[in-house]
N, C-alpha and C. Protein backbone atom coordinates (compact mmCIF):
# COMPACT_ATOMS: atom_id res chain seq x y z
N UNK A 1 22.71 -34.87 -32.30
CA UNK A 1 22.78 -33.42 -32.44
C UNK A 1 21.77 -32.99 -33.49
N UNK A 2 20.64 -32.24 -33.30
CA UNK A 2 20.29 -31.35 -34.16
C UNK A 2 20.90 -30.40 -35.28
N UNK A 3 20.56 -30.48 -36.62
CA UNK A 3 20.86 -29.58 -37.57
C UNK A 3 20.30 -28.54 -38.21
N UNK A 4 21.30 -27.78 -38.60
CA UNK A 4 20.31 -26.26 -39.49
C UNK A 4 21.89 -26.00 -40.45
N UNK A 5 20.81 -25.51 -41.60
CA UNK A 5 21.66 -25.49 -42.40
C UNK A 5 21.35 -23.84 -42.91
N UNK A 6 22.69 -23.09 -43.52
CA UNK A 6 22.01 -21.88 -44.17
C UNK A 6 23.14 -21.96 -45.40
N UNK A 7 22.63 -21.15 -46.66
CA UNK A 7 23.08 -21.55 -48.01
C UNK A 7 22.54 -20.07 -48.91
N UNK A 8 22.82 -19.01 -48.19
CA UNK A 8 22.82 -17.45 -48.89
C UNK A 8 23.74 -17.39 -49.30
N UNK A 9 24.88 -17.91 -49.75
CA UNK A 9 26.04 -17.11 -50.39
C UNK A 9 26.73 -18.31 -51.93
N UNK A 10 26.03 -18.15 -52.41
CA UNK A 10 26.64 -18.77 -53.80
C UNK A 10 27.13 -20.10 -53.67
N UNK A 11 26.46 -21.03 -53.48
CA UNK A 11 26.60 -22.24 -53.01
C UNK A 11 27.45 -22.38 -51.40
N UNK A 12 27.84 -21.63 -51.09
CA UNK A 12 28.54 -21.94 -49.74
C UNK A 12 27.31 -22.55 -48.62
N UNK A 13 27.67 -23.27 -47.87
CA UNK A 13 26.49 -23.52 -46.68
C UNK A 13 27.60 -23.86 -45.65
N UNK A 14 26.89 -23.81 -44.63
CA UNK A 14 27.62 -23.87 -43.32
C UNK A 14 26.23 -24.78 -42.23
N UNK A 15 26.58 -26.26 -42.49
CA UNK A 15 25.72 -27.05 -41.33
C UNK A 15 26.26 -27.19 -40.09
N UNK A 16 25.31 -26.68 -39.16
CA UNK A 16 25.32 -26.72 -37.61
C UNK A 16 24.64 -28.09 -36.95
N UNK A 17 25.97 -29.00 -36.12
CA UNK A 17 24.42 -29.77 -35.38
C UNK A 17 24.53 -29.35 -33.64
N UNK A 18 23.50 -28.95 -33.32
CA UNK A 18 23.23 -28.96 -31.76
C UNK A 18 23.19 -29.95 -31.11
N UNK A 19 23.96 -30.24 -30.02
CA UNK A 19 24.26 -31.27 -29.20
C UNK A 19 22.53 -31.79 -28.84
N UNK A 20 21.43 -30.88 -28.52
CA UNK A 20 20.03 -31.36 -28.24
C UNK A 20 19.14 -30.67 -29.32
N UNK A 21 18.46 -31.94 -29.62
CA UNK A 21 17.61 -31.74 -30.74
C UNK A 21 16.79 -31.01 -30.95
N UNK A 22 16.48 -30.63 -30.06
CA UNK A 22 14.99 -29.40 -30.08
C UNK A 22 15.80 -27.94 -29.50
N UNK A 23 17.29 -27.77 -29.57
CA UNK A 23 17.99 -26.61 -29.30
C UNK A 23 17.39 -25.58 -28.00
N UNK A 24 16.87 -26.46 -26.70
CA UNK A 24 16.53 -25.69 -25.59
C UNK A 24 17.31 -26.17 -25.01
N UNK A 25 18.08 -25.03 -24.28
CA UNK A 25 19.09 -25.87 -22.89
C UNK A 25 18.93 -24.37 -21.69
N UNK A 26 19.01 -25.43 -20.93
CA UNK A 26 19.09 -24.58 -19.59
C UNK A 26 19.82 -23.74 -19.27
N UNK A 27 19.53 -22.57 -18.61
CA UNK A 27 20.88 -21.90 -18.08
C UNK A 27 21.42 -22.87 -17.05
N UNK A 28 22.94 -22.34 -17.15
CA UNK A 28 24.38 -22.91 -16.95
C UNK A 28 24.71 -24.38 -17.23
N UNK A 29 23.78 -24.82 -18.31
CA UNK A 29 24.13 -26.11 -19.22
C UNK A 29 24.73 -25.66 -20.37
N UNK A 30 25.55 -27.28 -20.68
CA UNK A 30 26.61 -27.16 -21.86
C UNK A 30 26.01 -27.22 -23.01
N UNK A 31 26.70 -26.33 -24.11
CA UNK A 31 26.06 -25.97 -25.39
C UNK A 31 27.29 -26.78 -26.25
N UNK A 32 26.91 -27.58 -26.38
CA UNK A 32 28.12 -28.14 -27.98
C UNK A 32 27.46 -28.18 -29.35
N UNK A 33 28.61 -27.66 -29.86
CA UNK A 33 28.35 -27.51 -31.38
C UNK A 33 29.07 -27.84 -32.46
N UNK A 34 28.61 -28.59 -33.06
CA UNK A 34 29.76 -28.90 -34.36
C UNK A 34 29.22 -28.36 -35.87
N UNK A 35 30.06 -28.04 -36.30
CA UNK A 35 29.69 -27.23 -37.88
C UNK A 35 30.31 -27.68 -39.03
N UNK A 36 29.80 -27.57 -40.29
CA UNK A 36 30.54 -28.18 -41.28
C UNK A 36 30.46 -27.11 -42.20
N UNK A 37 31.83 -26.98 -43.13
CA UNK A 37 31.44 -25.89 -43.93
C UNK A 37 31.98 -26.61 -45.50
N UNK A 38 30.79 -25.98 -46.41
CA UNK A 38 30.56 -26.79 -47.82
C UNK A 38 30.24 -25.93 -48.40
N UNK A 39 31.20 -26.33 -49.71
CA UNK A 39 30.65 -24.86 -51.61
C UNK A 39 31.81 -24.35 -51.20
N UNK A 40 32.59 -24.12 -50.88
CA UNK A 40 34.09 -22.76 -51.04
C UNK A 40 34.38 -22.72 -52.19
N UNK A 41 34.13 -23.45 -53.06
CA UNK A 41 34.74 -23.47 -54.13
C UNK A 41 36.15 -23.12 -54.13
N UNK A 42 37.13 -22.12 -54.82
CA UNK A 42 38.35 -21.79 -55.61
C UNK A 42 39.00 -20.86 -54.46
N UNK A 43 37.80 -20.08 -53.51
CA UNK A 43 38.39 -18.90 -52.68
C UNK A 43 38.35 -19.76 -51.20
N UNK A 44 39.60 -19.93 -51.09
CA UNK A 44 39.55 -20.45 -50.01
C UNK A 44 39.70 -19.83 -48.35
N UNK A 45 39.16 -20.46 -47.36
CA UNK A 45 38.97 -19.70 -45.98
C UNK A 45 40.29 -19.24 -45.19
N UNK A 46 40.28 -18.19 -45.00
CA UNK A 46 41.45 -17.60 -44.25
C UNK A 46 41.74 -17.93 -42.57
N UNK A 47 40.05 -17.61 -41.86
CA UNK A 47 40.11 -17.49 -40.69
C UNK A 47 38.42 -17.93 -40.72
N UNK A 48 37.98 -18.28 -39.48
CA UNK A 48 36.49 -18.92 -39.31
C UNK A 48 36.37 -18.46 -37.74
N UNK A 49 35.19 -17.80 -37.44
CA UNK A 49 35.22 -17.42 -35.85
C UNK A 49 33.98 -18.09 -35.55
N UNK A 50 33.55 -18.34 -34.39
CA UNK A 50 32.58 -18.82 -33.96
C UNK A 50 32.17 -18.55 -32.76
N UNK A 51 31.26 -18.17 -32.57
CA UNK A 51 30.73 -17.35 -31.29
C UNK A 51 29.01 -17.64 -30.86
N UNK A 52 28.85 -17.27 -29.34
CA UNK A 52 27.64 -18.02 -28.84
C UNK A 52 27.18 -16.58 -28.16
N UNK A 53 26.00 -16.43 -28.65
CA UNK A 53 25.63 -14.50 -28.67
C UNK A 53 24.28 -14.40 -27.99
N UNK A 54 23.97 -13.42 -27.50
CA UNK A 54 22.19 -13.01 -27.25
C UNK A 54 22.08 -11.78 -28.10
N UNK A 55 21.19 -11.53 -28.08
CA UNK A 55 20.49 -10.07 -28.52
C UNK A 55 19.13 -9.60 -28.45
N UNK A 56 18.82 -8.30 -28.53
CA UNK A 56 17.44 -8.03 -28.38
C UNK A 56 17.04 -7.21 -29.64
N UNK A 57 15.40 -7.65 -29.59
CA UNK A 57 14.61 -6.98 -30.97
C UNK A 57 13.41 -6.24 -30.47
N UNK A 58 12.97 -5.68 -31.21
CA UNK A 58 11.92 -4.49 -30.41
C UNK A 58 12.32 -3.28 -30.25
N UNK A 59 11.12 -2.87 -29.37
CA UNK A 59 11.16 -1.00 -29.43
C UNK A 59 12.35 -0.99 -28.55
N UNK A 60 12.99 0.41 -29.05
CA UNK A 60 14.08 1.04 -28.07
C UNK A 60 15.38 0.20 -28.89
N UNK A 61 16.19 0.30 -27.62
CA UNK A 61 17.52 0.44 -27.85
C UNK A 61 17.61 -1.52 -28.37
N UNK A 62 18.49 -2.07 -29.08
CA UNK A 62 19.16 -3.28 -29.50
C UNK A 62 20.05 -3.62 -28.97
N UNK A 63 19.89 -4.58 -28.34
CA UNK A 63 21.68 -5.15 -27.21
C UNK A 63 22.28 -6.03 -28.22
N UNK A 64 23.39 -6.48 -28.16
CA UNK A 64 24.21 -7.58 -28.63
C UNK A 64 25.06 -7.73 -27.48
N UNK A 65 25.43 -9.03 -27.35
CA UNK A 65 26.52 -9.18 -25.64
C UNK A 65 27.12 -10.58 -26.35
N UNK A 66 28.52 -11.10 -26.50
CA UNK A 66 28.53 -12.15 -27.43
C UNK A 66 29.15 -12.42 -25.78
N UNK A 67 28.55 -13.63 -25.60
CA UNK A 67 28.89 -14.57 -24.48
C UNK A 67 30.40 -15.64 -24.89
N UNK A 68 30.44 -16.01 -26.12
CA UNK A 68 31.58 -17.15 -25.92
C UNK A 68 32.01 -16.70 -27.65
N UNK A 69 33.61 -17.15 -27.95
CA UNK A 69 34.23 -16.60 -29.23
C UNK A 69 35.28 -16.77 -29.55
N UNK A 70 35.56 -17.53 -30.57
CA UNK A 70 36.97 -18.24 -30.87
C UNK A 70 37.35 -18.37 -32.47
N UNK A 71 38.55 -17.16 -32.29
CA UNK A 71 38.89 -17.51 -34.04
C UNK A 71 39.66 -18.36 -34.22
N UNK A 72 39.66 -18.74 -35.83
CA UNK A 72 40.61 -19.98 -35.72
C UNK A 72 41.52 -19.53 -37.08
N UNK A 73 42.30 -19.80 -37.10
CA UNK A 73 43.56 -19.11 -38.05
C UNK A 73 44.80 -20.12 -38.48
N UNK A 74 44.60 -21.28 -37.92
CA UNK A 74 45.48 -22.02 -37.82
C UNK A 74 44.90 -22.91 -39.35
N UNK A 75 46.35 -23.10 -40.14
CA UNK A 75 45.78 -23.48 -41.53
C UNK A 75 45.48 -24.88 -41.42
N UNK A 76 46.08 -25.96 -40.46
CA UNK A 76 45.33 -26.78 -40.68
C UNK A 76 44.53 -27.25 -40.32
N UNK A 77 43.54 -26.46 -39.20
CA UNK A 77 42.08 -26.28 -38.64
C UNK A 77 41.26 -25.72 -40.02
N UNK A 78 41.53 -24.80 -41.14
CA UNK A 78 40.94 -24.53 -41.57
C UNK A 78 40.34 -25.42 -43.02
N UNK A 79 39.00 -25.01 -43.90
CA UNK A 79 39.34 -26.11 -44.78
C UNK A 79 40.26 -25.32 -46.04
N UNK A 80 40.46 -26.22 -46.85
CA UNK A 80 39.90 -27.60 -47.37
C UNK A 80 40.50 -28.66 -46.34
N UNK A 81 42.20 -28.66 -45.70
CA UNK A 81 42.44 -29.23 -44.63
C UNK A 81 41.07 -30.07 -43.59
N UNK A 82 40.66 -29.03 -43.45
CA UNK A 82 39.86 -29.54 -41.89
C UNK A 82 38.50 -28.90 -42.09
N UNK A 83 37.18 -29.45 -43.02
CA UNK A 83 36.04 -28.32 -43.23
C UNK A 83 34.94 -28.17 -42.23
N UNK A 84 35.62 -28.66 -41.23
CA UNK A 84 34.53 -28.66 -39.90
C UNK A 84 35.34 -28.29 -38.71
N UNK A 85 33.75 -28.03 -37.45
CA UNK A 85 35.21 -27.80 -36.42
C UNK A 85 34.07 -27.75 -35.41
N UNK A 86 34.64 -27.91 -34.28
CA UNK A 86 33.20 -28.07 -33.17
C UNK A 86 33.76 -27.15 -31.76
N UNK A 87 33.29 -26.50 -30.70
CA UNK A 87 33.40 -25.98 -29.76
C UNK A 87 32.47 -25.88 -28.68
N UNK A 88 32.31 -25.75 -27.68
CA UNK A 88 31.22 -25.95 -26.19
C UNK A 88 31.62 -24.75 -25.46
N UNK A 89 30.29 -24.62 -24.68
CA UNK A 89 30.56 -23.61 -23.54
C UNK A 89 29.41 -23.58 -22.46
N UNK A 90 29.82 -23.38 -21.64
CA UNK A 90 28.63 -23.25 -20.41
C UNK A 90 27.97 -22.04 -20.75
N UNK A 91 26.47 -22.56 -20.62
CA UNK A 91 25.78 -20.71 -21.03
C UNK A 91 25.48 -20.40 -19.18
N UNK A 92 25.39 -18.94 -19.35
CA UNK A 92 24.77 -18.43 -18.57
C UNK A 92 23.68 -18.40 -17.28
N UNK A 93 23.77 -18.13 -16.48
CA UNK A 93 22.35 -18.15 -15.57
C UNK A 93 20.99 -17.27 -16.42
N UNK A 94 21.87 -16.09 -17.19
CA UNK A 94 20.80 -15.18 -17.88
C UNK A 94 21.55 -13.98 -18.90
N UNK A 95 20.28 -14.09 -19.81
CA UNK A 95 19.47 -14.02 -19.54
C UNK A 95 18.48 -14.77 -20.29
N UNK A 96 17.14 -15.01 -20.00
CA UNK A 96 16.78 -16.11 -20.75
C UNK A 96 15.82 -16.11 -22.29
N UNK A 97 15.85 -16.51 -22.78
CA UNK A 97 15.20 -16.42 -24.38
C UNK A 97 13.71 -16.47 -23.94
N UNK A 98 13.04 -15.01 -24.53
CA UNK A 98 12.26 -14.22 -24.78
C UNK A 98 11.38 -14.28 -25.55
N UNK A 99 10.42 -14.05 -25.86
CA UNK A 99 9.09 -14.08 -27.37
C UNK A 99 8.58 -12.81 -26.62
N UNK A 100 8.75 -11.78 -26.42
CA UNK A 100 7.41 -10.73 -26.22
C UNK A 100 7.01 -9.96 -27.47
N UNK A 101 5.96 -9.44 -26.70
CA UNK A 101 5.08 -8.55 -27.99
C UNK A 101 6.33 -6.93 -28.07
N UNK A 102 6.68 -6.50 -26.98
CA UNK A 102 7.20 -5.35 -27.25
C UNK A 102 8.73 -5.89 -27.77
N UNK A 103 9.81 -6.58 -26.92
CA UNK A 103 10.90 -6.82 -27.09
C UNK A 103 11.03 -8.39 -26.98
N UNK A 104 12.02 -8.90 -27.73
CA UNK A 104 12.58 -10.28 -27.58
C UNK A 104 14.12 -10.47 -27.76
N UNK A 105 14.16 -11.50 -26.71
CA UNK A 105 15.53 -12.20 -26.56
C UNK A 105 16.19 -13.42 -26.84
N UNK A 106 16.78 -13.47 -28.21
CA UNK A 106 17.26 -14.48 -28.94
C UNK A 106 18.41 -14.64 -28.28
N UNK A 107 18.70 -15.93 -28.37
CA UNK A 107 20.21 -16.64 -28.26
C UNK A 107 20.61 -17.26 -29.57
N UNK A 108 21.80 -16.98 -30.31
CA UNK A 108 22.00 -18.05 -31.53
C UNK A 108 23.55 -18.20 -31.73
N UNK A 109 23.91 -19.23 -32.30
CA UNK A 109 25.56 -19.05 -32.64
C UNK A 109 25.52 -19.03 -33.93
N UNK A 110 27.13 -18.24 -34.24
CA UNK A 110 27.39 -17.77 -35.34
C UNK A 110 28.42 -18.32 -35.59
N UNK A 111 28.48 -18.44 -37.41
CA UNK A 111 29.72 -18.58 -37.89
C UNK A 111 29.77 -18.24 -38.86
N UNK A 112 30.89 -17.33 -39.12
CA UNK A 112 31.51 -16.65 -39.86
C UNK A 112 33.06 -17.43 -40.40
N UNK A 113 32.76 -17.29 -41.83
CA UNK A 113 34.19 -17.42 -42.74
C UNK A 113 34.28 -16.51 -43.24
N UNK A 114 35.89 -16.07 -43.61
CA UNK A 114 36.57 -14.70 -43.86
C UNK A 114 37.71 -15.94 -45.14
N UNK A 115 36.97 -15.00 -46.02
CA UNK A 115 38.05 -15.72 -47.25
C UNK A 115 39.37 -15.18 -47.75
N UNK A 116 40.17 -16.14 -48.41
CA UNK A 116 41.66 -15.14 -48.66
C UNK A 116 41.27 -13.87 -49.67
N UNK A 117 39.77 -14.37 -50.45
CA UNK A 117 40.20 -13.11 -51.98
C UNK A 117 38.98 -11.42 -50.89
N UNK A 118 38.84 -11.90 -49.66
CA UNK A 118 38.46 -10.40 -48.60
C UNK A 118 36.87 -10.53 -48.82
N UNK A 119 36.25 -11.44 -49.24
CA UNK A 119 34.83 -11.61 -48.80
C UNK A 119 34.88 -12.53 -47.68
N UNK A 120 33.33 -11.88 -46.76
CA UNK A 120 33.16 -13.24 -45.46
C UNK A 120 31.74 -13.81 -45.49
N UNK A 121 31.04 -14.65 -44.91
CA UNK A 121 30.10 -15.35 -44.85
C UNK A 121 29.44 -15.38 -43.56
N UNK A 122 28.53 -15.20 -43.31
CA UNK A 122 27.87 -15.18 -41.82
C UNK A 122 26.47 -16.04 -42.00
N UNK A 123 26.64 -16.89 -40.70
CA UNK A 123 25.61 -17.96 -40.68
C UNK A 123 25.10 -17.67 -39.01
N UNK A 124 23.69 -17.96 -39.19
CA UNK A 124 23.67 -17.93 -37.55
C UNK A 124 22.01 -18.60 -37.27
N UNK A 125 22.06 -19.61 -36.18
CA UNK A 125 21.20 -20.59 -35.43
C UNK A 125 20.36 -19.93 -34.24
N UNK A 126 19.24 -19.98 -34.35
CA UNK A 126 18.72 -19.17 -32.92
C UNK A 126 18.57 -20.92 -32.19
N UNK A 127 18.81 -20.66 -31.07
CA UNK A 127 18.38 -21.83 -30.30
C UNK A 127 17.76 -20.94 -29.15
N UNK A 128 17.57 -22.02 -27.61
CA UNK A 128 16.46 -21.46 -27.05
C UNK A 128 17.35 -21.69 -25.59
N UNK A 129 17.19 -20.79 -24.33
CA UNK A 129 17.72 -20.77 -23.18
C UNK A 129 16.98 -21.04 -22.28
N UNK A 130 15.95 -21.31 -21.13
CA UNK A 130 15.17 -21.38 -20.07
C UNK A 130 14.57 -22.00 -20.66
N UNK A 131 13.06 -21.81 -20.42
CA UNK A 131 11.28 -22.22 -20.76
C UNK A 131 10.41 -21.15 -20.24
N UNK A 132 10.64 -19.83 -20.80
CA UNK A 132 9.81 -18.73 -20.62
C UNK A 132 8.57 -18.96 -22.04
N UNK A 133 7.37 -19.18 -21.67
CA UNK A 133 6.56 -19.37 -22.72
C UNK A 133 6.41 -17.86 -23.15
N UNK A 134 6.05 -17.78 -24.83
CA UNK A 134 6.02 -16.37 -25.17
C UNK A 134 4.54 -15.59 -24.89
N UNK A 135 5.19 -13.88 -24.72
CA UNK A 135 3.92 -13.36 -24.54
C UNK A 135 2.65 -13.20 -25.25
N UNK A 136 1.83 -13.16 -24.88
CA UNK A 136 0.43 -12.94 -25.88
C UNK A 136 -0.10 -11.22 -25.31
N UNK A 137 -0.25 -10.64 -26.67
CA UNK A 137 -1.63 -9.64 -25.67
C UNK A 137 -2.76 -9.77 -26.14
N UNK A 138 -3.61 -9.35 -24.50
CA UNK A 138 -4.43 -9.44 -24.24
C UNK A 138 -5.51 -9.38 -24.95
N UNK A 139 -7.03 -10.63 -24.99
CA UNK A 139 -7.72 -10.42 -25.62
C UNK A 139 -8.77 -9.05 -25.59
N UNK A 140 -8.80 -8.65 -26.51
CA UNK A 140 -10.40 -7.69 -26.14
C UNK A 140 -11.95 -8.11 -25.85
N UNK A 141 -12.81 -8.22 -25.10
CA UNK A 141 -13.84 -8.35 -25.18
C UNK A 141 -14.69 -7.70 -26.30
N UNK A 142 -14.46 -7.03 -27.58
CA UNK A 142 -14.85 -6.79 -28.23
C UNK A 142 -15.45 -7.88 -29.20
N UNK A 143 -16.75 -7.30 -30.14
CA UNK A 143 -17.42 -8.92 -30.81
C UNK A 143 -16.73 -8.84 -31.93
């Protein structure tokens, strides 16, 4: 499994590994993921959701569509108990991850911890869907 790690919140980090190392999978192939979460220090996690999302960037309007999503609330899924936790899902036929010059289409999963003292933490992985190479524009014949 591939890893990514993110570590914005006061020592907290939350490591992701992707079932494929270079995080491209096909549409309607399985996405597994396992996560580890490290630094909580004293405030400990209430609830942890985890979800498998697209979205768009660029001119005009911004989509979000969360494809797959599972909270977990159960105390001894959560840590210090249990500081990891893993979940899968079949992605989609579409739509497929994007690079254009006007708009682009990310795929990434998220995870979020929601602590008992009412702060939360958000982490999130872009990985990659199809093999749409990204757009370029066009050169100018100018010298």
């Amino acid at each position: 499994m591939s890893q990514a790690g993110d570590n914005a919140g006061k020592g907290l980090r939350v490591l992701v590994q992707f079932c494929r190392a270079d995080r491209r999978y096909e549409p309607l192939s399985a996405l597994r993921v396992r996560y580890a979460i490290e630094g909580f220090a004293d405030d400990h996690p209430r609830a942890v959701e985890h979800s498998v999302l697209w979205y768009t960037e660029g001119k005009g309007e911004e989509d979000l569509v969360v494809h797959f999503f599972e909270r977990v609330t159960e105390r001894s899924a959560l840590p210090p108990a249990a500081a990891s936790g893993t979940f899968a899902t079949l992605l989609p036929p579409s739509p497929l991850s994007y690079e254009g010059v006007i708009v682009k289409v990310r795929w990434c999963v998220r995870v979020r911890v929601f602590f008992t003292g009412g702060r939360d933490f958000v982490s999130e992985y872009v990985f990659d869907v199809g093999r749409i190479p990204p757009a370029r524009l066009p050169r100018g014949d100018d010298p």
